[in-house]
C-alpha atoms as a PDB file:
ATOM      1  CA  UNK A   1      -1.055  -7.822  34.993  1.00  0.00           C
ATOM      2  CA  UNK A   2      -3.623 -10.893  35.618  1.00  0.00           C
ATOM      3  CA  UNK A   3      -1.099 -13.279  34.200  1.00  0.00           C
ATOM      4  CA  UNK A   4       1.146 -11.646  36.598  1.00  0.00           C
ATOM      5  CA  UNK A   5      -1.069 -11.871  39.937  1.00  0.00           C
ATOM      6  CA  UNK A   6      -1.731 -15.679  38.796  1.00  0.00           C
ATOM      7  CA  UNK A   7       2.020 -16.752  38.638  1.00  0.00           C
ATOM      8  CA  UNK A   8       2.974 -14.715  42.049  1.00  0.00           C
ATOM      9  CA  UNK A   9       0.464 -16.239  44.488  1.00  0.00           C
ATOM     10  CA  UNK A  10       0.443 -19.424  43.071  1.00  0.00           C
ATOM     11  CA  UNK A  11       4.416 -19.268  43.336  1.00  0.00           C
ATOM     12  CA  UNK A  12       4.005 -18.448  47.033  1.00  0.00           C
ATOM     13  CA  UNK A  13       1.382 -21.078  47.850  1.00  0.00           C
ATOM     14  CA  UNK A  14       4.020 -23.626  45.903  1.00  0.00           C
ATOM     15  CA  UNK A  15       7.097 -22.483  47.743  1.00  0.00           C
ATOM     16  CA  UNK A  16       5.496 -22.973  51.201  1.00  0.00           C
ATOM     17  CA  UNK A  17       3.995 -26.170  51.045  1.00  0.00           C
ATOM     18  CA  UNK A  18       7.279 -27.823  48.810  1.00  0.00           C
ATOM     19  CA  UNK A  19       9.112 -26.243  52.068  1.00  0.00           C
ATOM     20  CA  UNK A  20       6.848 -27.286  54.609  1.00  0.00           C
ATOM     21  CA  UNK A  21       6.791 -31.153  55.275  1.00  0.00           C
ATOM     22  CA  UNK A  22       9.586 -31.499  58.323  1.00  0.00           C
ATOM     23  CA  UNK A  23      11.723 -34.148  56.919  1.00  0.00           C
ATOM     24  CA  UNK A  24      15.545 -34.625  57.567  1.00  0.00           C
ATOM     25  CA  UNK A  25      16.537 -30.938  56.505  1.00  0.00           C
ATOM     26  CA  UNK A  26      14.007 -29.408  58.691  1.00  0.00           C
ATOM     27  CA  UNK A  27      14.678 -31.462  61.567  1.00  0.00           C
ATOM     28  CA  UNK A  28      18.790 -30.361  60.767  1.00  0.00           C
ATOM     29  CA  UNK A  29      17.387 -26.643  60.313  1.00  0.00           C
ATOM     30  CA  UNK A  30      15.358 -26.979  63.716  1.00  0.00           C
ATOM     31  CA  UNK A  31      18.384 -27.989  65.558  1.00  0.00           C
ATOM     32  CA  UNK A  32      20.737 -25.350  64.124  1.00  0.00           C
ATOM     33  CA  UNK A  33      18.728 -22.527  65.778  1.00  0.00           C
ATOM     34  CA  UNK A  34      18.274 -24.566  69.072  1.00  0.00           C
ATOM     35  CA  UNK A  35      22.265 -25.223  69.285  1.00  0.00           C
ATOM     36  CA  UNK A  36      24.098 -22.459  67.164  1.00  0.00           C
ATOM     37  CA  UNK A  37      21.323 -19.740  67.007  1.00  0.00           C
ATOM     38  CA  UNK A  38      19.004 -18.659  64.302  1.00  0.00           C
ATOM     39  CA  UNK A  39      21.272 -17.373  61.592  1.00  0.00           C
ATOM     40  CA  UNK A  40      22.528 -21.059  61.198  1.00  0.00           C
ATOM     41  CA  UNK A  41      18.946 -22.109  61.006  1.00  0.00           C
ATOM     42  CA  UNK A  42      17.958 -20.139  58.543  1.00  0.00           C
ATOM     43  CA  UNK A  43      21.280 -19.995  55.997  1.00  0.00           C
ATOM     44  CA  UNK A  44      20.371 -24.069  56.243  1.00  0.00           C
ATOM     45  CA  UNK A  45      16.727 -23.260  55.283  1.00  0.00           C
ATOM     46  CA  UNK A  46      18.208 -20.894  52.806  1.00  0.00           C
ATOM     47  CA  UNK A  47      19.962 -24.077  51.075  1.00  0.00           C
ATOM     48  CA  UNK A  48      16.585 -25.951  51.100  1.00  0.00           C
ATOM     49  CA  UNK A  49      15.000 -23.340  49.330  1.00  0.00           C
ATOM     50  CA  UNK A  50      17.598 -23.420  46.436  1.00  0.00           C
ATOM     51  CA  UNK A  51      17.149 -26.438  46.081  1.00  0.00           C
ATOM     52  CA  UNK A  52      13.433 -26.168  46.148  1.00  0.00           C
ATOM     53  CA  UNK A  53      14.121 -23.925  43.419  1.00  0.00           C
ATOM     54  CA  UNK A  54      16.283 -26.009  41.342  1.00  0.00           C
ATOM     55  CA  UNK A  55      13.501 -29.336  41.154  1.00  0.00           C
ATOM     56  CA  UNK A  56      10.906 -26.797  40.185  1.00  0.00           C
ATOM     57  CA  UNK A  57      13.243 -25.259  37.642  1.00  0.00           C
ATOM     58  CA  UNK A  58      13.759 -29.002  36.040  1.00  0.00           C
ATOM     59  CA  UNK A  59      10.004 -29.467  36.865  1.00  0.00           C
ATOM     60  CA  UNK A  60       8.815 -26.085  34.882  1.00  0.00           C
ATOM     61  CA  UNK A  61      11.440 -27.011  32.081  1.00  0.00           C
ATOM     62  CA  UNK A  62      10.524 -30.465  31.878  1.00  0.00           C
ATOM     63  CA  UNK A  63       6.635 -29.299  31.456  1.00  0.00           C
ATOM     64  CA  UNK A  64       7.388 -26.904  28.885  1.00  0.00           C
ATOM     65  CA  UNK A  65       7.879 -29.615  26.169  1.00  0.00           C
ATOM     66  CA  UNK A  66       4.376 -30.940  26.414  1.00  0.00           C
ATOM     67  CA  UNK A  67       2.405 -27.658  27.188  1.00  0.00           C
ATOM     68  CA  UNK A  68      -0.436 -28.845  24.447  1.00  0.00           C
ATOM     69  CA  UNK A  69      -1.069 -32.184  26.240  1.00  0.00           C
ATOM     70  CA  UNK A  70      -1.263 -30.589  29.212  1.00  0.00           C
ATOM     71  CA  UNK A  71      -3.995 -28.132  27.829  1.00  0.00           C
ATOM     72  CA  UNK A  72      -5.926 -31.099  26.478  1.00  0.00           C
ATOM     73  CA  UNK A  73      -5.838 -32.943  29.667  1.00  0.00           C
ATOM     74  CA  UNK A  74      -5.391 -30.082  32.372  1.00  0.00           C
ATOM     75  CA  UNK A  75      -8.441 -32.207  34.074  1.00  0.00           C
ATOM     76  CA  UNK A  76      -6.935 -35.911  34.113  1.00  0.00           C
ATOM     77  CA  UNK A  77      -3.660 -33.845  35.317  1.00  0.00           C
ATOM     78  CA  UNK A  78      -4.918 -31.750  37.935  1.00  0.00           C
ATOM     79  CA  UNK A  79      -6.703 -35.312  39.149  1.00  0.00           C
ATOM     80  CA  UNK A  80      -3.675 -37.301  39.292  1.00  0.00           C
ATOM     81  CA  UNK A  81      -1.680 -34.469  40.774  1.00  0.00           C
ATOM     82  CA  UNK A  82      -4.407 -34.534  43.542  1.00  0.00           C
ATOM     83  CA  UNK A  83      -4.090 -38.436  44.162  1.00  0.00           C
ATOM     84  CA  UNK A  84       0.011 -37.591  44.238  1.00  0.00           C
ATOM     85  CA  UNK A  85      -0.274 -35.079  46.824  1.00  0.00           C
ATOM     86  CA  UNK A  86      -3.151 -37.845  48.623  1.00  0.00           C
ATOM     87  CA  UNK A  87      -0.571 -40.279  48.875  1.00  0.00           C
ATOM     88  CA  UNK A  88       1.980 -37.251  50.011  1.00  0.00           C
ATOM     89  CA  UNK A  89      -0.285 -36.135  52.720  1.00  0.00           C
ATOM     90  CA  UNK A  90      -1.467 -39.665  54.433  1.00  0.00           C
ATOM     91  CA  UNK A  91       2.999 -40.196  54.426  1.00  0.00           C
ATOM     92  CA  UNK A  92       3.351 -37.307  56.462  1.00  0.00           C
ATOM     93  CA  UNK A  93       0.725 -37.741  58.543  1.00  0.00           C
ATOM     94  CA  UNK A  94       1.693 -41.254  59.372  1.00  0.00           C
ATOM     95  CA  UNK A  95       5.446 -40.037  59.447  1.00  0.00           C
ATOM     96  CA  UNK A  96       7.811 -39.607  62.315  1.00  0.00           C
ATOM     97  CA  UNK A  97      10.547 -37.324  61.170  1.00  0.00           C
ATOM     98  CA  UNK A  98      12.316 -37.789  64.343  1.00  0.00           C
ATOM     99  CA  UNK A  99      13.275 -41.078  63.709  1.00  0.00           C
ATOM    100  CA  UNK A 100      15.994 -39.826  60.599  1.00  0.00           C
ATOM    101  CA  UNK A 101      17.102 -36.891  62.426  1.00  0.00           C
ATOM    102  CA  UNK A 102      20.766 -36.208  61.498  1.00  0.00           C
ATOM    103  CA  UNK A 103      22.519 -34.404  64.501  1.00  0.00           C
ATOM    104  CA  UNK A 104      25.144 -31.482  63.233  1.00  0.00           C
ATOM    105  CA  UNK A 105      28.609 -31.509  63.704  1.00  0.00           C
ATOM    106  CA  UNK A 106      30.474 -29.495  66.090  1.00  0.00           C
ATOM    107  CA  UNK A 107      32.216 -26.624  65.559  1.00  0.00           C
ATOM    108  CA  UNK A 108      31.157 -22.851  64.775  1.00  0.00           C
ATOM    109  CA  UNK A 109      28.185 -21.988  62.505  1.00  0.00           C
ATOM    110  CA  UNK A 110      29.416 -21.266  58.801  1.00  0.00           C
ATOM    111  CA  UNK A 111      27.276 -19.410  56.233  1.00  0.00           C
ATOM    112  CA  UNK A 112      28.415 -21.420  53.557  1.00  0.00           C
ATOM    113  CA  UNK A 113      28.427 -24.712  55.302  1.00  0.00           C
ATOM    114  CA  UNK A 114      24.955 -24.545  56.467  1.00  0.00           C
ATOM    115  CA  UNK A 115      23.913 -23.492  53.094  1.00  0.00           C
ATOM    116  CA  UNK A 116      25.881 -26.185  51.326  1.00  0.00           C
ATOM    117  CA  UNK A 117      24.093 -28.439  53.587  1.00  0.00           C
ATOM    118  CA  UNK A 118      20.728 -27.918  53.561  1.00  0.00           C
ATOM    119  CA  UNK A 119      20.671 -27.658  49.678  1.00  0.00           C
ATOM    120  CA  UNK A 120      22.687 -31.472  49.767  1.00  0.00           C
ATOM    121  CA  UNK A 121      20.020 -32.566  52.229  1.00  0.00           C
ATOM    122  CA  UNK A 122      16.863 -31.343  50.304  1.00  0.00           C
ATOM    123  CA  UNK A 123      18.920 -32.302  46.541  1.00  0.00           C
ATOM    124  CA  UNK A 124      19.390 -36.072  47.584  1.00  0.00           C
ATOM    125  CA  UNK A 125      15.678 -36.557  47.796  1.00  0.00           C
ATOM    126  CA  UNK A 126      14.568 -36.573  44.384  1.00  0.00           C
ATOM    127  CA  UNK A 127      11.026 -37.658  45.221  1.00  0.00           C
ATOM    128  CA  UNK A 128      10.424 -34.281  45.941  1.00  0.00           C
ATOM    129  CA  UNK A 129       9.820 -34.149  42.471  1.00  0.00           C
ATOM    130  CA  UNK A 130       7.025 -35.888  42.581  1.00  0.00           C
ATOM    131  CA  UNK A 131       5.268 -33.673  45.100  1.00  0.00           C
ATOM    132  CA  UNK A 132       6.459 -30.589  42.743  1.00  0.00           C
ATOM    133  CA  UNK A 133       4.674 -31.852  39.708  1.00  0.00           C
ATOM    134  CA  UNK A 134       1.449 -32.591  41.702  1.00  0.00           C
ATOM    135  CA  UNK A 135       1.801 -29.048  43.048  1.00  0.00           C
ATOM    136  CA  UNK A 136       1.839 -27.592  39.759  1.00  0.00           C
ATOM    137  CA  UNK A 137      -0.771 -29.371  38.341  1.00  0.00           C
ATOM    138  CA  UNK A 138      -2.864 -29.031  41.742  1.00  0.00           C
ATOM    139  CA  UNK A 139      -2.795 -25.271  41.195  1.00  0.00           C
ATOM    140  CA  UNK A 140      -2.347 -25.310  37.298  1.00  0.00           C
ATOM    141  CA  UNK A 141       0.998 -23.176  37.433  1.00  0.00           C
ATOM    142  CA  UNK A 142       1.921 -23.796  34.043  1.00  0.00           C
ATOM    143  CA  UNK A 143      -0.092 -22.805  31.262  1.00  0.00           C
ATOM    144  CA  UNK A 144      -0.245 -22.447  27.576  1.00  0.00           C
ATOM    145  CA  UNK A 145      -0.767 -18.658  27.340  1.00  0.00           C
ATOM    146  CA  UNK A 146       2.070 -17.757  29.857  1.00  0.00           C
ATOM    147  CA  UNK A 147       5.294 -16.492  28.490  1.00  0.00           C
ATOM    148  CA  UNK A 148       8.702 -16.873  30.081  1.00  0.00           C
ATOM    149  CA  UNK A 149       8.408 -13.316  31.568  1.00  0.00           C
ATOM    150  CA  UNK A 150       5.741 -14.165  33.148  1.00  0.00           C
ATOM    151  CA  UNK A 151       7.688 -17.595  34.949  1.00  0.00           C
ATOM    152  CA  UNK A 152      10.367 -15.564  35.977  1.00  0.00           C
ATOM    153  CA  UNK A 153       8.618 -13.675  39.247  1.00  0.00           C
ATOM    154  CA  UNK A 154       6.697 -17.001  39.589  1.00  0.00           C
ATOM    155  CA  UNK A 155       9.495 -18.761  40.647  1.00  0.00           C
ATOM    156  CA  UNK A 156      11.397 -15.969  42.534  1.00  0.00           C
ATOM    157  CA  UNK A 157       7.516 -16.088  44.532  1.00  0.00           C
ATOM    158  CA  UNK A 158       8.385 -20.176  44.575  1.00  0.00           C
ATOM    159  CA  UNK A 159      11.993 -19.663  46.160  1.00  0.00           C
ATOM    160  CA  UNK A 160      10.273 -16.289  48.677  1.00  0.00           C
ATOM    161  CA  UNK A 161       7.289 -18.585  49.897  1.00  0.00           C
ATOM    162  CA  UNK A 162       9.814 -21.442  50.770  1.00  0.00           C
ATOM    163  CA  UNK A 163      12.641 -18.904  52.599  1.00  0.00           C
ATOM    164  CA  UNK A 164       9.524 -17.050  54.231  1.00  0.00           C
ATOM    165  CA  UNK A 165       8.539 -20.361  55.585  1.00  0.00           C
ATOM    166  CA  UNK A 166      12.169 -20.938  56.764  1.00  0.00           C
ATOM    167  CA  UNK A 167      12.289 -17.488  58.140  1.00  0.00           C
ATOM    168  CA  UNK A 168       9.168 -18.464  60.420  1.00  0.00           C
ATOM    169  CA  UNK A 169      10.337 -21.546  61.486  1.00  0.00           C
ATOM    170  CA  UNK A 170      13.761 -20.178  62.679  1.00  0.00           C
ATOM    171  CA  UNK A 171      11.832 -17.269  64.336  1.00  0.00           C
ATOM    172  CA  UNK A 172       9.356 -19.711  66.075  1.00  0.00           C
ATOM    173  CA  UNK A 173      12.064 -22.178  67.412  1.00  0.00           C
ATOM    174  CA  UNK A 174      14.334 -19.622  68.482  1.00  0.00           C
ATOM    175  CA  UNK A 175      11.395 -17.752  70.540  1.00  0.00           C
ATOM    176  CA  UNK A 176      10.113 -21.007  72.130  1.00  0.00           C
ATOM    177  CA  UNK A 177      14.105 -22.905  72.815  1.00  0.00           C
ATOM    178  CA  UNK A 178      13.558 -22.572  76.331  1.00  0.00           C
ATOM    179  CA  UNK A 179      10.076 -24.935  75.661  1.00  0.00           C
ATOM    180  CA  UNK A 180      10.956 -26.588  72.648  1.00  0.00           C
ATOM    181  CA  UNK A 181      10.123 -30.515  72.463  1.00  0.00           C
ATOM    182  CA  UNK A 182      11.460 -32.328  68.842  1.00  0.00           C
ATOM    183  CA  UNK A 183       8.550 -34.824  69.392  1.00  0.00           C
ATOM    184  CA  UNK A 184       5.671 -31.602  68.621  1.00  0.00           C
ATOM    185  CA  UNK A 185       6.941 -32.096  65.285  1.00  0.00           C
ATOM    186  CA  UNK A 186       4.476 -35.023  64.787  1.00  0.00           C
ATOM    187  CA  UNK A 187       1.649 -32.547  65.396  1.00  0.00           C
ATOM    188  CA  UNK A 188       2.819 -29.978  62.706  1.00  0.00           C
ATOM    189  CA  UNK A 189       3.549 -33.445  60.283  1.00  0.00           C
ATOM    190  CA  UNK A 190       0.138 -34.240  60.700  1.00  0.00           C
ATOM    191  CA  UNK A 191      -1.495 -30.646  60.190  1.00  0.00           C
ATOM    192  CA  UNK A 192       0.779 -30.618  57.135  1.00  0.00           C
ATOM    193  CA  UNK A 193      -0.509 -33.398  55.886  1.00  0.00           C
ATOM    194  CA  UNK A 194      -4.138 -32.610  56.397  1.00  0.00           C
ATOM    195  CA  UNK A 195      -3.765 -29.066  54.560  1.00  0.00           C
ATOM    196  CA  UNK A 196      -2.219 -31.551  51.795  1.00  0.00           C
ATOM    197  CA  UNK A 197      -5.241 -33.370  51.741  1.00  0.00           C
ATOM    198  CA  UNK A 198      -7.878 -30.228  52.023  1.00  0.00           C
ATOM    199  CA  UNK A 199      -5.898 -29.212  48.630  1.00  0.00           C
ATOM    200  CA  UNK A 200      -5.779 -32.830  47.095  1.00  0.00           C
ATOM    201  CA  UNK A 201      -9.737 -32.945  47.695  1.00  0.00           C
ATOM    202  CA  UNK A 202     -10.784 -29.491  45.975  1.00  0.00           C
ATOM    203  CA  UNK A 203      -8.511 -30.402  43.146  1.00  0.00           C
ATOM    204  CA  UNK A 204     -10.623 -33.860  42.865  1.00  0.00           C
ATOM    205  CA  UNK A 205     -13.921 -32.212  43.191  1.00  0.00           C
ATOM    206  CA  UNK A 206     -12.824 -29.259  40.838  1.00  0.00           C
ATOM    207  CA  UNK A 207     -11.888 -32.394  37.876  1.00  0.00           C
ATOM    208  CA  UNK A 208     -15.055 -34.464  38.929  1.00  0.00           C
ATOM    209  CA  UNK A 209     -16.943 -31.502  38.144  1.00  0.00           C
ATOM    210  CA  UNK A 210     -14.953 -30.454  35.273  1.00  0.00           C
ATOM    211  CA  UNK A 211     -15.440 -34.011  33.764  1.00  0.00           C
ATOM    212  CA  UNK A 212     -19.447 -33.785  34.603  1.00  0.00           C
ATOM    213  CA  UNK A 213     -19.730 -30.254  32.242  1.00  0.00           C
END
């Protein structure tokens, strides 16, 4: 049960902050619900999240190989996954995701479509990857003593935090279309980023320490 409870929170906390930065797809997801409504918003955010899924799936299986060099150096790890997500956080808050904002086509919202398309939007950006494996070692997700049983309501947490956090952007954007500016999208960027940074710093502290004892 505590291997449990460490996996599913963990998986949450992952799923919301690989979903969070507003880049392309969540600029494409924001306009869905402000032109076609919020079911088109969210099936797109629904496609994100799959793919979410899928780079932490290669990520997870990827890790599994070296599981004994990442219990001797859990500390070096969890310090360069800090300096990733660093570098991750001062990009968004610098960012302008505005200015690669990909208007939809035409036509009548489609499930599938929209799904389709915000998994090909999220898949073609591979460095997500790199934001993935500083998030696992950030919050030490994988570790020796877990089983596979244990993974698998992990990452269903992984693919619920990143659809919950599609869910509440669809439900914020459709309450607020009447007031809606794209450009506020800098201020949630930069909060973004500075949550990014709040994490990157404990996890710096936390191997400091760590390499101190």
């Amino acid at each position: 049960m505590e291997n449990l409870l460490y996996v599913l929170w963990r998986g949450v906390a992952i799923g919301i902050l690989v979903s969070a930065p507003m880049g392309p797809v969540g600029m494409l997801c924001i306009q869905r619900t402000l032109e076609k409504g919020r079911k088109a918003g969210l099936y797109t955010g629904i496609g994100a999240a799959l793919s979410d899924l899928l780079y932490c799936l290669l990520t997870g299986f990827g890790l599994s190989f070296i599981q004994e060099f990442l219990e001797k150096n859990q500390n070096v790890i969890q310090l360069v996954g800090s300096a990733v997500l660093i570098a991750f956080g001062i990009y968004l808050f610098k960012s302008n995701p505005s200015k690669r904002l990909t208007k939809p086509k035409a036509g009548a919202a489609s499930m599938k479509r929209n799904i389709l398309t915000g998994f090909l939007f999220t898949v073609s950006n591979p460095l997500i990857l790199f934001l993935i494996i500083g998030l696992f070692a950030r919050f030490n997700f994988l570790l020796p003593e877990m089983r596979f049983y244990h993974y698998v309501p992990g990452y269903l947490c992984i693919f619920g935090g990143a659809l919950g956090w599609w869910w509440l952007v669809t439900w914020f954007v459709n309450k607020v279309r009447a007031h809606f500016n794209i450009r506020s999208m800098w201020l949630i960027n930069r909060i973004i980023g500075v949550i990014i940074l709040i994490f990157a710093a404990v996890g710096i502290v936390n191997s400091v320490i760590a390499f101190v004892k």
